[in-house]
C-alpha atoms as a PDB file:
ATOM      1  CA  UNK A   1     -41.586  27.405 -49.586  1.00  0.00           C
ATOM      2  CA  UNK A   2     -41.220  28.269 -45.755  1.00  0.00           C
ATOM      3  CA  UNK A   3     -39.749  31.607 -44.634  1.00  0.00           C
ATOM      4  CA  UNK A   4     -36.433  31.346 -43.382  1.00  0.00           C
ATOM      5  CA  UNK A   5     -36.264  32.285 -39.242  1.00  0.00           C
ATOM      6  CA  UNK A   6     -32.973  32.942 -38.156  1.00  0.00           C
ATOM      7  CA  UNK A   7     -31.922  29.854 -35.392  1.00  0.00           C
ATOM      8  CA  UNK A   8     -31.937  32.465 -32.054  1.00  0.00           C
ATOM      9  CA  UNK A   9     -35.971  33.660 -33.059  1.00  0.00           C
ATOM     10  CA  UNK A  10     -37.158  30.014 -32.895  1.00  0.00           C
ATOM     11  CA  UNK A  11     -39.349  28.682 -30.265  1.00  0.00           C
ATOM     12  CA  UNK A  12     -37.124  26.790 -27.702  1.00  0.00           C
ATOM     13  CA  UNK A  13     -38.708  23.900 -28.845  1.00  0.00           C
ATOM     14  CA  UNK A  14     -38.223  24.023 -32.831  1.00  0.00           C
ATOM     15  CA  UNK A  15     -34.457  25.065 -31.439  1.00  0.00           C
ATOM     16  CA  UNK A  16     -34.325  21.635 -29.952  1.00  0.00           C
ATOM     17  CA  UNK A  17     -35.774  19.696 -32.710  1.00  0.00           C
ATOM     18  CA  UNK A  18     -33.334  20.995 -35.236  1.00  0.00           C
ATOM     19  CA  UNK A  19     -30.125  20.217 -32.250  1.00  0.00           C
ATOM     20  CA  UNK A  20     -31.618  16.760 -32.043  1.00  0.00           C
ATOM     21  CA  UNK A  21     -31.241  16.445 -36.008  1.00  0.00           C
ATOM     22  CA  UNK A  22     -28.155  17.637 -36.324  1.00  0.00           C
ATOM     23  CA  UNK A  23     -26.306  15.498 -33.266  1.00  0.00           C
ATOM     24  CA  UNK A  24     -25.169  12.071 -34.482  1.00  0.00           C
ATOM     25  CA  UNK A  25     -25.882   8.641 -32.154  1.00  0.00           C
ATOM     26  CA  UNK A  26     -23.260   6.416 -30.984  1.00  0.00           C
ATOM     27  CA  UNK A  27     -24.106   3.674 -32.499  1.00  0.00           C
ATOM     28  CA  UNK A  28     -23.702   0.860 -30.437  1.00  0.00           C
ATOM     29  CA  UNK A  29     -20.615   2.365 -28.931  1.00  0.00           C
ATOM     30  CA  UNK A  30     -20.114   3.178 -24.964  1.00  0.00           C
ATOM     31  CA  UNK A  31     -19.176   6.858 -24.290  1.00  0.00           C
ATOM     32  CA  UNK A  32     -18.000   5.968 -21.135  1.00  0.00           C
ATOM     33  CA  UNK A  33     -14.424   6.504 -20.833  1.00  0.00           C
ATOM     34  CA  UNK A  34     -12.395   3.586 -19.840  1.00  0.00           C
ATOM     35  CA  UNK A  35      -8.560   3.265 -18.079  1.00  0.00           C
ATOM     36  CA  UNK A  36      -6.235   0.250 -17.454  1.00  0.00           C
ATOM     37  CA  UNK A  37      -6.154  -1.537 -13.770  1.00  0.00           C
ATOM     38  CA  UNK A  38      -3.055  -0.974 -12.723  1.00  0.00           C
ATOM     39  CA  UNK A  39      -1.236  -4.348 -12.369  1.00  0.00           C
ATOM     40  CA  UNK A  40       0.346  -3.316  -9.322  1.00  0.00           C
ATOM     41  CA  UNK A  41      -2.337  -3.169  -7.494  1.00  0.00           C
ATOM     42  CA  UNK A  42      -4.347  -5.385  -5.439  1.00  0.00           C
ATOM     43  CA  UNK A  43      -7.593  -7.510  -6.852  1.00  0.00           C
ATOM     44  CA  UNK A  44      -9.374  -9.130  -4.449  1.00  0.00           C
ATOM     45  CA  UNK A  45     -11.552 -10.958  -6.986  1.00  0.00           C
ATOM     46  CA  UNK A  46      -8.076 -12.225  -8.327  1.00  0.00           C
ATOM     47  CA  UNK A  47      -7.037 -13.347  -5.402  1.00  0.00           C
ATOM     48  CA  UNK A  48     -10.428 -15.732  -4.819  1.00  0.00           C
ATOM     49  CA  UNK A  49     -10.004 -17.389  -8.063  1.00  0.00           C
ATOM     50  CA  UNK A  50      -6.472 -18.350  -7.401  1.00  0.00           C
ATOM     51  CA  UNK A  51      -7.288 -19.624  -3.821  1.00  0.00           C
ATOM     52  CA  UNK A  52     -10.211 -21.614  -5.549  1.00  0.00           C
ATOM     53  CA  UNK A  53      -7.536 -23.228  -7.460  1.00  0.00           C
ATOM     54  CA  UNK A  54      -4.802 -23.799  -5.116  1.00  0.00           C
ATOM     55  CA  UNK A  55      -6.709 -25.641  -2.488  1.00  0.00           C
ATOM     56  CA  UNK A  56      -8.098 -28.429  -5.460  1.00  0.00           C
ATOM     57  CA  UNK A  57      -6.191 -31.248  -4.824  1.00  0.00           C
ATOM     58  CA  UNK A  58      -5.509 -33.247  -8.127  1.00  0.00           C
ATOM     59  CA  UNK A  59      -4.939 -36.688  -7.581  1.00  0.00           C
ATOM     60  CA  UNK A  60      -3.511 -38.705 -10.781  1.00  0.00           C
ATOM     61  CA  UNK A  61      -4.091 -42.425 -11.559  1.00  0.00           C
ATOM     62  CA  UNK A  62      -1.611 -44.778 -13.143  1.00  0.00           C
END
């Protein structure tokens, strides 16, 4: 059985093997935090998509 060293006597590195044990992963979840676009404002990549579809002329057949 090993002799118990209190956490603070530990080499720096034992001290952060034993923090990388205890801290948990992700897993597979983004820590980044994430907000809403605000509606109100203005999207210029928005606004090229609908110009790509306004200037299509559709020309229907019978």
């Amino acid at each position: 059985m090993e002799k118990f060293i209190p956490f603070e006597k530990l080499s720096k590195k034992e001290q952060k093997k034993l923090n990388a044990m205890k801290r948990r992963g992700w897993n597979g979840i983004s820590p980044v935090t994430r907000k809403s676009e605000n509606p109100k404002a203005y999207n210029r990549k928005k606004a090229q998509k609908r110009s790509d579809f306004d200037s299509v002329p559709f020309l229907f057949q019978i």
